[in-house]
PDB file of N, CA and C in Angstrom:
ATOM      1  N   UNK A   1    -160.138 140.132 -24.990  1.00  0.00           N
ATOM      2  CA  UNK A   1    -159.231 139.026 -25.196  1.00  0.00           C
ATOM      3  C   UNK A   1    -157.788 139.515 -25.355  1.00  0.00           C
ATOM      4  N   UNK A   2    -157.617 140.433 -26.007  1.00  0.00           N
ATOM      5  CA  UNK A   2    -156.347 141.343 -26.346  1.00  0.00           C
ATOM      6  C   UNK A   2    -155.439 141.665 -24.785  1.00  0.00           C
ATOM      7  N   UNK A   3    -156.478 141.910 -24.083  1.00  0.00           N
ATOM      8  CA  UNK A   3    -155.936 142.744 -23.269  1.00  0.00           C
ATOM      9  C   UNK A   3    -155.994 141.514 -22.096  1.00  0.00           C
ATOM     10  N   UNK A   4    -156.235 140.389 -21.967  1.00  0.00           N
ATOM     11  CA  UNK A   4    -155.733 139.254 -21.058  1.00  0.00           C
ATOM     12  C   UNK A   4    -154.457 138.791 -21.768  1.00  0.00           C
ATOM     13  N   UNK A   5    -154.210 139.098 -23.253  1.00  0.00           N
ATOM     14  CA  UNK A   5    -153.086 138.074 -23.987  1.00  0.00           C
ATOM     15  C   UNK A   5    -152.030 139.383 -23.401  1.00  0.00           C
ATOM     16  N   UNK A   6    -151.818 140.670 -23.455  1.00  0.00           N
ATOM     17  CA  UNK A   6    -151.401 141.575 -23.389  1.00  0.00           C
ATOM     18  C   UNK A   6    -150.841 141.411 -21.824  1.00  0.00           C
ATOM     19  N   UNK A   7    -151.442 141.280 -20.953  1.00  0.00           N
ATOM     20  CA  UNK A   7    -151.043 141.130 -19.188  1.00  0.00           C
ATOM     21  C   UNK A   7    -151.014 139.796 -18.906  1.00  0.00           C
ATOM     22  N   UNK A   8    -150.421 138.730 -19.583  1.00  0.00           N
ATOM     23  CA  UNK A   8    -150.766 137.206 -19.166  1.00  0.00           C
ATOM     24  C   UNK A   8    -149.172 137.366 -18.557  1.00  0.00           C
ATOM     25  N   UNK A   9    -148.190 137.929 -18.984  1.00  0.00           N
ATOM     26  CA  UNK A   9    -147.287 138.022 -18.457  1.00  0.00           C
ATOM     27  C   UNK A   9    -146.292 138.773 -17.532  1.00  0.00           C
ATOM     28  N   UNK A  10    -147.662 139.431 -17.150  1.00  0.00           N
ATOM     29  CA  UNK A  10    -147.201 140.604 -16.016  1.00  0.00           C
ATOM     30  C   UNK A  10    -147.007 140.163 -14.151  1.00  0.00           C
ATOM     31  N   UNK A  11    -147.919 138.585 -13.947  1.00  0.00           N
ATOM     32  CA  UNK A  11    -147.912 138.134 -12.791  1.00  0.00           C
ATOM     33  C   UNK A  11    -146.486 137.206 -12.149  1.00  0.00           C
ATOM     34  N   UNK A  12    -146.320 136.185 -13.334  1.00  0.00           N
ATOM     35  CA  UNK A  12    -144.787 135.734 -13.704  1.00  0.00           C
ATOM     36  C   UNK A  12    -143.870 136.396 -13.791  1.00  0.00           C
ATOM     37  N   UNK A  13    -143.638 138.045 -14.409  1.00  0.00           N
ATOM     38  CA  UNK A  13    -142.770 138.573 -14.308  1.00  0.00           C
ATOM     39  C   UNK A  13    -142.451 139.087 -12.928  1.00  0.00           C
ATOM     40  N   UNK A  14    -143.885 139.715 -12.150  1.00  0.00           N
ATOM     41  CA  UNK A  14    -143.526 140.462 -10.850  1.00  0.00           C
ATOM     42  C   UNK A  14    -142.875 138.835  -9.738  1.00  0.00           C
ATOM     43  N   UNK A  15    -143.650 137.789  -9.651  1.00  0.00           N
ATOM     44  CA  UNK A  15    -143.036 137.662  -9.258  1.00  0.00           C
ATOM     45  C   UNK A  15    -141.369 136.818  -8.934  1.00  0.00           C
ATOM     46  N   UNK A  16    -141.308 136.829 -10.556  1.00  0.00           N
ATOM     47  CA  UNK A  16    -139.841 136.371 -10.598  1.00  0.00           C
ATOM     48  C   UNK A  16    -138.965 137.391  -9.970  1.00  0.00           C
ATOM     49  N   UNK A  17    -139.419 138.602 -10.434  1.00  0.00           N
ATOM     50  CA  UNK A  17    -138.673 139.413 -10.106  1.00  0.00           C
ATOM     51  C   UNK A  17    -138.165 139.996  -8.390  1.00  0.00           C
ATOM     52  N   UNK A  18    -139.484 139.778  -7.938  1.00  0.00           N
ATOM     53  CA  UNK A  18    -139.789 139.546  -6.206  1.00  0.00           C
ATOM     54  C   UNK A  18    -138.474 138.345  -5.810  1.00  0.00           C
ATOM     55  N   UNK A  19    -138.732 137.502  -6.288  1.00  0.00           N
ATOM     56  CA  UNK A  19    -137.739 136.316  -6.529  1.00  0.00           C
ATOM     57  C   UNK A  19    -136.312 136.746  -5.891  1.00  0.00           C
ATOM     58  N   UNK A  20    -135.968 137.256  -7.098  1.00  0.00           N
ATOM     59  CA  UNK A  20    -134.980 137.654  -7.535  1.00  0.00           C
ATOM     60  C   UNK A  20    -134.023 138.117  -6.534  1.00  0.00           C
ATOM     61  N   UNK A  21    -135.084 139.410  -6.021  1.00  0.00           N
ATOM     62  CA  UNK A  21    -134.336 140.328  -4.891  1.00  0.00           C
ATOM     63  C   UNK A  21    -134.204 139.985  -3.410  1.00  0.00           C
ATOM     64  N   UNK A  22    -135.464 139.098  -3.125  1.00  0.00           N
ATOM     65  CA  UNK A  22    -135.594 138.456  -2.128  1.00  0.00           C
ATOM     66  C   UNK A  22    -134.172 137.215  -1.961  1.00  0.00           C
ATOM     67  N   UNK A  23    -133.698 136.769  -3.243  1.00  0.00           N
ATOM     68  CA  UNK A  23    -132.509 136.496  -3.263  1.00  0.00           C
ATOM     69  C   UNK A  23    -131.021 137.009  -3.046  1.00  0.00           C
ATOM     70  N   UNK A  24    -131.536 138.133  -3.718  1.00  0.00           N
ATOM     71  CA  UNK A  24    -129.857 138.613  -3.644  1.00  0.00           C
ATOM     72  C   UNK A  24    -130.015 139.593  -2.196  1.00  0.00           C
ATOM     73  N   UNK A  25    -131.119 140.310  -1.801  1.00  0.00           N
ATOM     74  CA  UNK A  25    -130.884 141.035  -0.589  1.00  0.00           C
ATOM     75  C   UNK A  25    -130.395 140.459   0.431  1.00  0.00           C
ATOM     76  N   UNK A  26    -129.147 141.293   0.903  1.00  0.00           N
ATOM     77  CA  UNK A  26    -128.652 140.992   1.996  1.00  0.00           C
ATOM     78  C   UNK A  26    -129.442 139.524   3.435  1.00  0.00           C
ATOM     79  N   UNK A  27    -129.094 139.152   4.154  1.00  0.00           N
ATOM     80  CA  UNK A  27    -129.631 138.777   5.466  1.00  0.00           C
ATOM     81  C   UNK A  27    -130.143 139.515   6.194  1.00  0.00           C
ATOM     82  N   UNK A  28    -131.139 139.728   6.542  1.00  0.00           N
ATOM     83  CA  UNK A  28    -132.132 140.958   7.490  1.00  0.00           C
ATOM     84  C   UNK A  28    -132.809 141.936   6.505  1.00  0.00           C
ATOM     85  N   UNK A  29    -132.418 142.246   5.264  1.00  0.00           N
ATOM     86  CA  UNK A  29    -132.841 142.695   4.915  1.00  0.00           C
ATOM     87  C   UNK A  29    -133.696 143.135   3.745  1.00  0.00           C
ATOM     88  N   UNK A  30    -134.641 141.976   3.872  1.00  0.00           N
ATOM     89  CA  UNK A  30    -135.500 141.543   2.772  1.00  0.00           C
ATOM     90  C   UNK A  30    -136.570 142.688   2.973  1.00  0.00           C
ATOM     91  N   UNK A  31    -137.109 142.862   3.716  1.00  0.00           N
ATOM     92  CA  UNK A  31    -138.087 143.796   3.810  1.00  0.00           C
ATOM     93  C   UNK A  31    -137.973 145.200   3.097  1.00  0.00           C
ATOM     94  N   UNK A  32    -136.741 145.602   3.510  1.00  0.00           N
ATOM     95  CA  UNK A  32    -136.200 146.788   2.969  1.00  0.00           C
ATOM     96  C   UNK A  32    -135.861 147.018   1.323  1.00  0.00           C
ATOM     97  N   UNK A  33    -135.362 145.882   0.986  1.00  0.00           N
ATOM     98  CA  UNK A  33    -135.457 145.518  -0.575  1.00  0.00           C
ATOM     99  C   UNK A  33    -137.147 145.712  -0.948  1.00  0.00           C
ATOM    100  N   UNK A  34    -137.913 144.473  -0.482  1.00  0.00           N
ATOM    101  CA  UNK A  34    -139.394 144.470  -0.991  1.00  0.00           C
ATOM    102  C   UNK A  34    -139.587 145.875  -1.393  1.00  0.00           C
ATOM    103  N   UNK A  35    -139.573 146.751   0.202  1.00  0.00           N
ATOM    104  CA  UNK A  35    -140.187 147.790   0.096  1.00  0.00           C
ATOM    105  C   UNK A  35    -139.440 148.776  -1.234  1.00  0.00           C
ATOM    106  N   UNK A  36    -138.175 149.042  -1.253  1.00  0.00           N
ATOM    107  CA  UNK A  36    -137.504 149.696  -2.290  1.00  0.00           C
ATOM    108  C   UNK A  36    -138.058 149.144  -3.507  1.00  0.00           C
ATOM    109  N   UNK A  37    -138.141 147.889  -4.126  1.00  0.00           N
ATOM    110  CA  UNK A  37    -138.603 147.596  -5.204  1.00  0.00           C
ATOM    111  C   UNK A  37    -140.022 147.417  -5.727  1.00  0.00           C
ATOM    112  N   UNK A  38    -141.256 147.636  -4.292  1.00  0.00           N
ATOM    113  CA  UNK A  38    -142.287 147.601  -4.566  1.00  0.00           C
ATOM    114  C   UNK A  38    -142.511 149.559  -5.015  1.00  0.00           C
ATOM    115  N   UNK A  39    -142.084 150.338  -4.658  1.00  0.00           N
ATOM    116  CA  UNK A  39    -141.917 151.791  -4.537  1.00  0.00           C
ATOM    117  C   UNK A  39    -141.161 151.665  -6.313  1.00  0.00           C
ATOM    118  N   UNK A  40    -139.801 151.512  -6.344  1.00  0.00           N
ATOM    119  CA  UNK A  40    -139.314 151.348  -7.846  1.00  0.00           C
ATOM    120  C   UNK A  40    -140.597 150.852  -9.065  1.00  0.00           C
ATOM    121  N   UNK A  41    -140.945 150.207  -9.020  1.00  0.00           N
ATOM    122  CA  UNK A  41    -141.987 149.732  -9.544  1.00  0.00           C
ATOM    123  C   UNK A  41    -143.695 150.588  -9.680  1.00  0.00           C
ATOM    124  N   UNK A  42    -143.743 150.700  -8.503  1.00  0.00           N
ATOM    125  CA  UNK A  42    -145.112 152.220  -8.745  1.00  0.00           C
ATOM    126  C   UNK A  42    -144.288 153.137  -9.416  1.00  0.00           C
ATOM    127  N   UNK A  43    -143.182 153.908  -9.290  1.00  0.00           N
ATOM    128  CA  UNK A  43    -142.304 154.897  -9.768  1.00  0.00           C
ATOM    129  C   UNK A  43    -142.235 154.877 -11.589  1.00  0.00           C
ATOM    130  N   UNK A  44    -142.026 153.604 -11.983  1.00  0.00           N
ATOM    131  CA  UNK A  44    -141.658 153.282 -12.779  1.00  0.00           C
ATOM    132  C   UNK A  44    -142.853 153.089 -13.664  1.00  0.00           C
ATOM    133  N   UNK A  45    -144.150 152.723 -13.041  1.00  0.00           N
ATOM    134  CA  UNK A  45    -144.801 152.264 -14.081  1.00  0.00           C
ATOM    135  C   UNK A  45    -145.609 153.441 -14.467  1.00  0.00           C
ATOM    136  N   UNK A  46    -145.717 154.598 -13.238  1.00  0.00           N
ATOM    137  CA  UNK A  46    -146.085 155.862 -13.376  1.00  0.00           C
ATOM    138  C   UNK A  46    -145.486 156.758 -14.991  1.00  0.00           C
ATOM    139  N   UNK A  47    -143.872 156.580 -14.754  1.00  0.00           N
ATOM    140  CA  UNK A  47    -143.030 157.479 -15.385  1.00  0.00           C
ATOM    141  C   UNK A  47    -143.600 156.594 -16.880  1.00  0.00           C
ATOM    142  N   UNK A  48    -143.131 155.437 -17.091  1.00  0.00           N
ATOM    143  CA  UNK A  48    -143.760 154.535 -18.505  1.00  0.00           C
ATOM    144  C   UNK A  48    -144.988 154.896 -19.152  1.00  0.00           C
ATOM    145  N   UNK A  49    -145.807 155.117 -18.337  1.00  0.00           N
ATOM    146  CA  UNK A  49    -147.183 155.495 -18.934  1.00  0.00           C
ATOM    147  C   UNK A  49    -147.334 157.055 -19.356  1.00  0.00           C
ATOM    148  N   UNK A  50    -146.621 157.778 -18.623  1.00  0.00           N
ATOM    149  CA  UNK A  50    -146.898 159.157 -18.946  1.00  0.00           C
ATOM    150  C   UNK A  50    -145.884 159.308 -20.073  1.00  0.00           C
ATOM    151  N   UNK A  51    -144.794 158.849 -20.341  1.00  0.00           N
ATOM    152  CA  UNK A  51    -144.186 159.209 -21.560  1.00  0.00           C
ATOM    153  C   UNK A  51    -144.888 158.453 -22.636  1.00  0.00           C
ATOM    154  N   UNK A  52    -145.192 157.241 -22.617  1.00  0.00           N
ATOM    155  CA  UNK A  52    -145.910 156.535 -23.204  1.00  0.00           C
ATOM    156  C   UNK A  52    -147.277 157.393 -24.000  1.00  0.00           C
ATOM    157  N   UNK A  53    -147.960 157.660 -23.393  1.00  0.00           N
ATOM    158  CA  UNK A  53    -148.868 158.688 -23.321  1.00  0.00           C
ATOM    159  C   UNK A  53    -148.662 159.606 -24.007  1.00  0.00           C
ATOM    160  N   UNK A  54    -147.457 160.304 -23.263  1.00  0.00           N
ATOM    161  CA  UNK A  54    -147.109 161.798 -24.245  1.00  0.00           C
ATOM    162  C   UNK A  54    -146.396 161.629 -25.733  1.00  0.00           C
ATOM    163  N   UNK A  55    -145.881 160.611 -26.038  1.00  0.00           N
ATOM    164  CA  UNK A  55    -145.627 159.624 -27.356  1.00  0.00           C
ATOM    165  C   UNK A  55    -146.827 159.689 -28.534  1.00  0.00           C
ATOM    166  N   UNK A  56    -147.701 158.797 -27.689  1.00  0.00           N
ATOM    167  CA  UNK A  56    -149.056 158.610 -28.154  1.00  0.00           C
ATOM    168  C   UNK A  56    -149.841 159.853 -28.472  1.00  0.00           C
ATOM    169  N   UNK A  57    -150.079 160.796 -28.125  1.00  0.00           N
ATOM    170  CA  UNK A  57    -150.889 162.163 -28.038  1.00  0.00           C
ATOM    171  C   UNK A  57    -149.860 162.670 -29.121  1.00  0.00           C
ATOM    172  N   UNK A  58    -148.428 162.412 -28.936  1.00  0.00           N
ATOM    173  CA  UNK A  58    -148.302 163.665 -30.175  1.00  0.00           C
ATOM    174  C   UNK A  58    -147.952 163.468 -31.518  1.00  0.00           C
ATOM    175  N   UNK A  59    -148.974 162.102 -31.548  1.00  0.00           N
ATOM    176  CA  UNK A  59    -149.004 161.261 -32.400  1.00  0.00           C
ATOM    177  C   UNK A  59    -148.169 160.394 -33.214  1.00  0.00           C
ATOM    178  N   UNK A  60    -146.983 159.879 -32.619  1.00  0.00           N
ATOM    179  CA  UNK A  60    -145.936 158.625 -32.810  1.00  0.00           C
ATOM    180  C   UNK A  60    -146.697 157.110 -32.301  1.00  0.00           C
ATOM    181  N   UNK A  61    -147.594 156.853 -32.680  1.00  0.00           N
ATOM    182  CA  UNK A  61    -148.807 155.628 -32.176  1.00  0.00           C
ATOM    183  C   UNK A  61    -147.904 154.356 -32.198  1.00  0.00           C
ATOM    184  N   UNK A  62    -147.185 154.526 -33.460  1.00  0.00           N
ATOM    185  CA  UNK A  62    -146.446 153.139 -33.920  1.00  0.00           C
ATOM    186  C   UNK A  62    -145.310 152.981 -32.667  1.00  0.00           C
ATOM    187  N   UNK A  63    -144.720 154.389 -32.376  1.00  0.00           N
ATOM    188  CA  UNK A  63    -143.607 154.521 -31.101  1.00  0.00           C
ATOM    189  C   UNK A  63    -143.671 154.364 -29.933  1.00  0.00           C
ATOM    190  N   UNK A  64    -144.967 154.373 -29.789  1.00  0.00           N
ATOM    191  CA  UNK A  64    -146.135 154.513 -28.137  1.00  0.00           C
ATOM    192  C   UNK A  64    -146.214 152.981 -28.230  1.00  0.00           C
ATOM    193  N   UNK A  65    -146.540 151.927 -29.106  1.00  0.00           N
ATOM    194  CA  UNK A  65    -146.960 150.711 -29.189  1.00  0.00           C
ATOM    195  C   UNK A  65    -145.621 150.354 -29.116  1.00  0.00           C
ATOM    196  N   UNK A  66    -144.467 150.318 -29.785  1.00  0.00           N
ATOM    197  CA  UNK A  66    -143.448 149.616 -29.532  1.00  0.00           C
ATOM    198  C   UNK A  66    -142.196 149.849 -27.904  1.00  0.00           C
ATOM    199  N   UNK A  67    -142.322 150.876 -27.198  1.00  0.00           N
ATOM    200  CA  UNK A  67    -141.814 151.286 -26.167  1.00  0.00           C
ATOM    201  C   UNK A  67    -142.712 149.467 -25.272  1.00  0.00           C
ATOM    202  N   UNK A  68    -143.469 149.159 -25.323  1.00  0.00           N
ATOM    203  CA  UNK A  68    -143.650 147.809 -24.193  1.00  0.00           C
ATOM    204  C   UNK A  68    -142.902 146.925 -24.731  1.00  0.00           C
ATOM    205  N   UNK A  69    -142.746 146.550 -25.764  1.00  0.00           N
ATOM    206  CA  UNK A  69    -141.862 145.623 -26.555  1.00  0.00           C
ATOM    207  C   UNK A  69    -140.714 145.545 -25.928  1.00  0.00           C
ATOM    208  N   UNK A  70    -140.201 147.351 -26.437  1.00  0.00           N
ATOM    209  CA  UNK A  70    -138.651 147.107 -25.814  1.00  0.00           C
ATOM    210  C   UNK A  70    -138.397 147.266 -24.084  1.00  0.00           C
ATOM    211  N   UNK A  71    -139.703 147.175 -23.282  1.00  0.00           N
ATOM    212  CA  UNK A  71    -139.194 146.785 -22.304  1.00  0.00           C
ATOM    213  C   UNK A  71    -139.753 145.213 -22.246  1.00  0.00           C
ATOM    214  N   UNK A  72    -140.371 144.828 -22.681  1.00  0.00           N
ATOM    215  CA  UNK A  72    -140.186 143.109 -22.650  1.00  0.00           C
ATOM    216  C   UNK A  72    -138.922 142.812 -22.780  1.00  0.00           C
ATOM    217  N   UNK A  73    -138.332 143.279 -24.477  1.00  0.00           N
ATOM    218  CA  UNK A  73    -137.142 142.785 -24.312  1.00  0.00           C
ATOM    219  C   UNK A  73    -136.135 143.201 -23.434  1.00  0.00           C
ATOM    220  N   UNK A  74    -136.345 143.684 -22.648  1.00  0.00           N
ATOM    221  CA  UNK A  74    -135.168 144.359 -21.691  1.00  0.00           C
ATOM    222  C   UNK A  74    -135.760 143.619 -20.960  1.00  0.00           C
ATOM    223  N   UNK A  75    -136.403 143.277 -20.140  1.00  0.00           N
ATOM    224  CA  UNK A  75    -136.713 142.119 -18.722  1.00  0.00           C
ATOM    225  C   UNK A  75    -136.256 141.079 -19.498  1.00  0.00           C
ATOM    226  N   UNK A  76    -136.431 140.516 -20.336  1.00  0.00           N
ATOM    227  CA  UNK A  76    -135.840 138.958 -21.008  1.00  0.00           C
ATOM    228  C   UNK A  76    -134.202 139.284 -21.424  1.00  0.00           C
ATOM    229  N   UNK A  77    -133.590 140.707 -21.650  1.00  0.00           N
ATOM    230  CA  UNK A  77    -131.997 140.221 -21.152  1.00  0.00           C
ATOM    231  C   UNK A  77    -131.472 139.948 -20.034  1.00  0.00           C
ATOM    232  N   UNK A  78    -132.402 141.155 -19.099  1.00  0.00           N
ATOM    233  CA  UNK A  78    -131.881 141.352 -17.261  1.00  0.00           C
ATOM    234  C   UNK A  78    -132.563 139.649 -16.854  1.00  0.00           C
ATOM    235  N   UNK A  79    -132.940 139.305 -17.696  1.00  0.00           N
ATOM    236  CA  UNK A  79    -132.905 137.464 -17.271  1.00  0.00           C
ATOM    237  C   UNK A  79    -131.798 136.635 -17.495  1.00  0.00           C
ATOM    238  N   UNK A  80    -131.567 137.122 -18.730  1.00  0.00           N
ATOM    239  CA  UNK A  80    -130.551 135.925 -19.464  1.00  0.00           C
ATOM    240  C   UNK A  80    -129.193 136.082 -18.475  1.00  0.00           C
ATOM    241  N   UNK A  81    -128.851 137.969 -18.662  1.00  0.00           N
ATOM    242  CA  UNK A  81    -128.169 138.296 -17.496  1.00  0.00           C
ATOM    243  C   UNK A  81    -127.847 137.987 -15.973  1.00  0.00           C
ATOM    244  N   UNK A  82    -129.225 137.878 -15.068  1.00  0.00           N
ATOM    245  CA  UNK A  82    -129.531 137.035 -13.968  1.00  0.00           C
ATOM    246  C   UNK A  82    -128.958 135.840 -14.024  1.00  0.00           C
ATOM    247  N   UNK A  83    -128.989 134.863 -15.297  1.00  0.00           N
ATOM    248  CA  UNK A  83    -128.934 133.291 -15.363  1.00  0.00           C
ATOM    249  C   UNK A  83    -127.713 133.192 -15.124  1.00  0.00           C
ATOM    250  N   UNK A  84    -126.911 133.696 -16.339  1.00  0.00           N
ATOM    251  CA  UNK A  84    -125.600 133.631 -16.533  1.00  0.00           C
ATOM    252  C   UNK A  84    -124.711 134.487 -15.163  1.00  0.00           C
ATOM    253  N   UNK A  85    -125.124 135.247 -14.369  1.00  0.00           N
ATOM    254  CA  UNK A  85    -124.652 135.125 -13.203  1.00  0.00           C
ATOM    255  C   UNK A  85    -124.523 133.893 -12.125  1.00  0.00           C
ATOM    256  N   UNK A  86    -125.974 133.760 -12.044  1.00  0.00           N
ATOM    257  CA  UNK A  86    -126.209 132.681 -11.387  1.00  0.00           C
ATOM    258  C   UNK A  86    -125.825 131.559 -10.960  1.00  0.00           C
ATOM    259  N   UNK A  87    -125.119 130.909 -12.541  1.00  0.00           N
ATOM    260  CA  UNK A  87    -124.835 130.180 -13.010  1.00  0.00           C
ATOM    261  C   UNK A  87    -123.184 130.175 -12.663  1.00  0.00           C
ATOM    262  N   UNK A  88    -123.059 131.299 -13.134  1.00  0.00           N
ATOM    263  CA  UNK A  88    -121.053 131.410 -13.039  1.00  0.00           C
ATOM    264  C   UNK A  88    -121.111 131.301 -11.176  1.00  0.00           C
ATOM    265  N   UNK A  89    -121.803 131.907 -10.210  1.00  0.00           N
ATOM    266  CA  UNK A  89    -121.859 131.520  -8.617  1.00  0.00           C
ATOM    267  C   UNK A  89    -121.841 130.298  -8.371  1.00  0.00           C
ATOM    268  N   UNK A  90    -122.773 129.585  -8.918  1.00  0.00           N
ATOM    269  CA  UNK A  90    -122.957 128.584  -8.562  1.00  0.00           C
ATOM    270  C   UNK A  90    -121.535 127.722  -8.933  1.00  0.00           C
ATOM    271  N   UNK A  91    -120.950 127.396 -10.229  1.00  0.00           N
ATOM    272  CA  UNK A  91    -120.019 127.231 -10.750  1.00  0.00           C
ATOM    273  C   UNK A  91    -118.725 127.466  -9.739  1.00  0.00           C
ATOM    274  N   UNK A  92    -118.797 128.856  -8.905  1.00  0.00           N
ATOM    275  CA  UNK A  92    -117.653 129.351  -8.595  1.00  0.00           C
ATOM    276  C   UNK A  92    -117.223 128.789  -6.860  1.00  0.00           C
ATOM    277  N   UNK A  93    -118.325 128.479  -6.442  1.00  0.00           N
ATOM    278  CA  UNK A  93    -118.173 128.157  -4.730  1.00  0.00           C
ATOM    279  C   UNK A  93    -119.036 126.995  -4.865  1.00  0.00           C
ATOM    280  N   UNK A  94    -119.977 126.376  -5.805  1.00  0.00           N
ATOM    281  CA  UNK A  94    -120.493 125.139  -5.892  1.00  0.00           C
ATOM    282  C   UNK A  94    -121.562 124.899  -4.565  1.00  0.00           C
ATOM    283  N   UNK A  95    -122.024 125.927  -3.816  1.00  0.00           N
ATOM    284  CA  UNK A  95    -123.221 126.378  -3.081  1.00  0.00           C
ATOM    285  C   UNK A  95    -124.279 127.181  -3.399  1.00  0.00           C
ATOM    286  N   UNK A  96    -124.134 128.032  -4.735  1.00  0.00           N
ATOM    287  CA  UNK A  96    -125.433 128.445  -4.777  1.00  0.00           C
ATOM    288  C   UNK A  96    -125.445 129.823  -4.157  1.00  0.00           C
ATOM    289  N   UNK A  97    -124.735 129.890  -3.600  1.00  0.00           N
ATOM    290  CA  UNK A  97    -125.347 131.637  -2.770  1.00  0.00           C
ATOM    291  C   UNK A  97    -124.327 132.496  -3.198  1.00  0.00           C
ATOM    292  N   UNK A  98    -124.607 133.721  -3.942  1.00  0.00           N
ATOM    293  CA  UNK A  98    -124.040 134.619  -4.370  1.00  0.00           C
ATOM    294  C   UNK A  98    -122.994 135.341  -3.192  1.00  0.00           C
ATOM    295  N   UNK A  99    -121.780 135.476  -3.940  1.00  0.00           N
ATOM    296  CA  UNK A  99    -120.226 135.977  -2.817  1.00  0.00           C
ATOM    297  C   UNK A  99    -120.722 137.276  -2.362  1.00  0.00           C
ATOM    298  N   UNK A 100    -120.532 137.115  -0.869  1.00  0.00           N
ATOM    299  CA  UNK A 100    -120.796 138.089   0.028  1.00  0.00           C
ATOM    300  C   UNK A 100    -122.331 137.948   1.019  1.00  0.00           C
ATOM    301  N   UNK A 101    -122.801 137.170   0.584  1.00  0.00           N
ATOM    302  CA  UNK A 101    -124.405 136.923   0.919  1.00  0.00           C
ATOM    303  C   UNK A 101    -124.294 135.686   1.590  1.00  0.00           C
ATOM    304  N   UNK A 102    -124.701 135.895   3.071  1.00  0.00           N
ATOM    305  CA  UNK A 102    -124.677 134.541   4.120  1.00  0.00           C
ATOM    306  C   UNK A 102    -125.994 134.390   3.721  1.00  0.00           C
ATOM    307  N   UNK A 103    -126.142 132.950   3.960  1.00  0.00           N
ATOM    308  CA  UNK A 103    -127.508 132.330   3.899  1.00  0.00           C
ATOM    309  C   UNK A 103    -128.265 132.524   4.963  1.00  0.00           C
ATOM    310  N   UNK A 104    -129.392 132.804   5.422  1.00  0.00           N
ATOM    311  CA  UNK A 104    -130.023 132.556   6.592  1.00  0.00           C
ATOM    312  C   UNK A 104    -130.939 131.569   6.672  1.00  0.00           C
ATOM    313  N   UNK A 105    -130.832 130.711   7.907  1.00  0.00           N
ATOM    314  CA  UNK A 105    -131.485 129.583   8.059  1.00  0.00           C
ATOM    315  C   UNK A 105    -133.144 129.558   7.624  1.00  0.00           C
ATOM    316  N   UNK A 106    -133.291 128.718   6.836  1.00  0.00           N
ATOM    317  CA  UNK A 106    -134.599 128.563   6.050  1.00  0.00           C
ATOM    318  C   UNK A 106    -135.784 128.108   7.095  1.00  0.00           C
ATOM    319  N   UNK A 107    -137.273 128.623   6.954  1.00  0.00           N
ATOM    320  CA  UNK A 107    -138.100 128.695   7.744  1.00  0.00           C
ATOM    321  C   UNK A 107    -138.863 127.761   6.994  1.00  0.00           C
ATOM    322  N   UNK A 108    -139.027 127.424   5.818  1.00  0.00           N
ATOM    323  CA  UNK A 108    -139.298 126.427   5.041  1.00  0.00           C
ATOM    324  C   UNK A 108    -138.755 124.799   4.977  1.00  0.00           C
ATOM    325  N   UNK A 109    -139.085 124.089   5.156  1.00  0.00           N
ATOM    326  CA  UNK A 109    -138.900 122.542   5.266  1.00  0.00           C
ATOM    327  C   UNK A 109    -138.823 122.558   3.764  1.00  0.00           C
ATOM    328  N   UNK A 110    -138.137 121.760   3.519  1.00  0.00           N
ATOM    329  CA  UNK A 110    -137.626 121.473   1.870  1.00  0.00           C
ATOM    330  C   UNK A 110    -137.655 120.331   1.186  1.00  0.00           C
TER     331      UNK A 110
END
C-alpha cells in the first residue's frame, strides 16, 4: 500500500513534464527534445538512486528518506516557476506561445 501511495505521483509528473517540453521545444523539433529528456531522466534516476543508496548504506537512513522529499519539492517549484512564466507570456503577446517559438499547425481538431 505504501509503495502505490509512494509512486501515485510519478505518472502525472512524467507526463506533465513531457508536456512541458513538447511545449517549449522548438518547431521540428519535438522528437529531439523527447529523446534528450527521455535519456535526462534514465540519467537522472540512475545517479538519484545510487547516491541515495550510498546515503543509506553508510547509514544516514533519515538523509536517504528525505533526499525524495526534496526533490518533490523541487518539481513543485520548477512548477510554480513554469506557471508564473507562462502566465507573464501569455500576459505579454496575449497568444499563449512563448517569444521566439512559432506555432506549428495543430494535427488535433480542438
Amino acid at each position: 500500500m505504501m509503495l502505490l501511495l509512494m509512486g501515485l505521483g510519478v505518472g502525472p509528473t512524467l507526463v506533465t513534464l513531457f508536456s512541458i517540453a513538447g511545449h517549449r521545444s522548438p518547431v521540428g523539433r519535438s522528437a529531439t527534445t523527447m529523446t534528450l529528456l527521455g535519456s535526462a531522466l534514465t540519467l537522472a534516476q540512475a545517479l538519484a538512486s545510487a547516491v541515495t543508496g550510498a546515503i543509506a548504506e553508510a547509514g544516514e537512513v533519515r538523509l536517504a528518506m528525505l533526499l525524495p522529499t526534496i526533490a518533490a519539492v523541487l518539481v513543485l517549484a520548477f512548477g510554480v516557476v513554469n506557471l508564473a512564466i507562462e502566465r507573464r507570456e501569455r500576459a505579454g503577446d496575449g497568444a499563449g506561445t512563448p517569444r521566439g517559438v512559432r506555432s506549428a499547425p495543430s494535427l488535433v481538431s480542438r
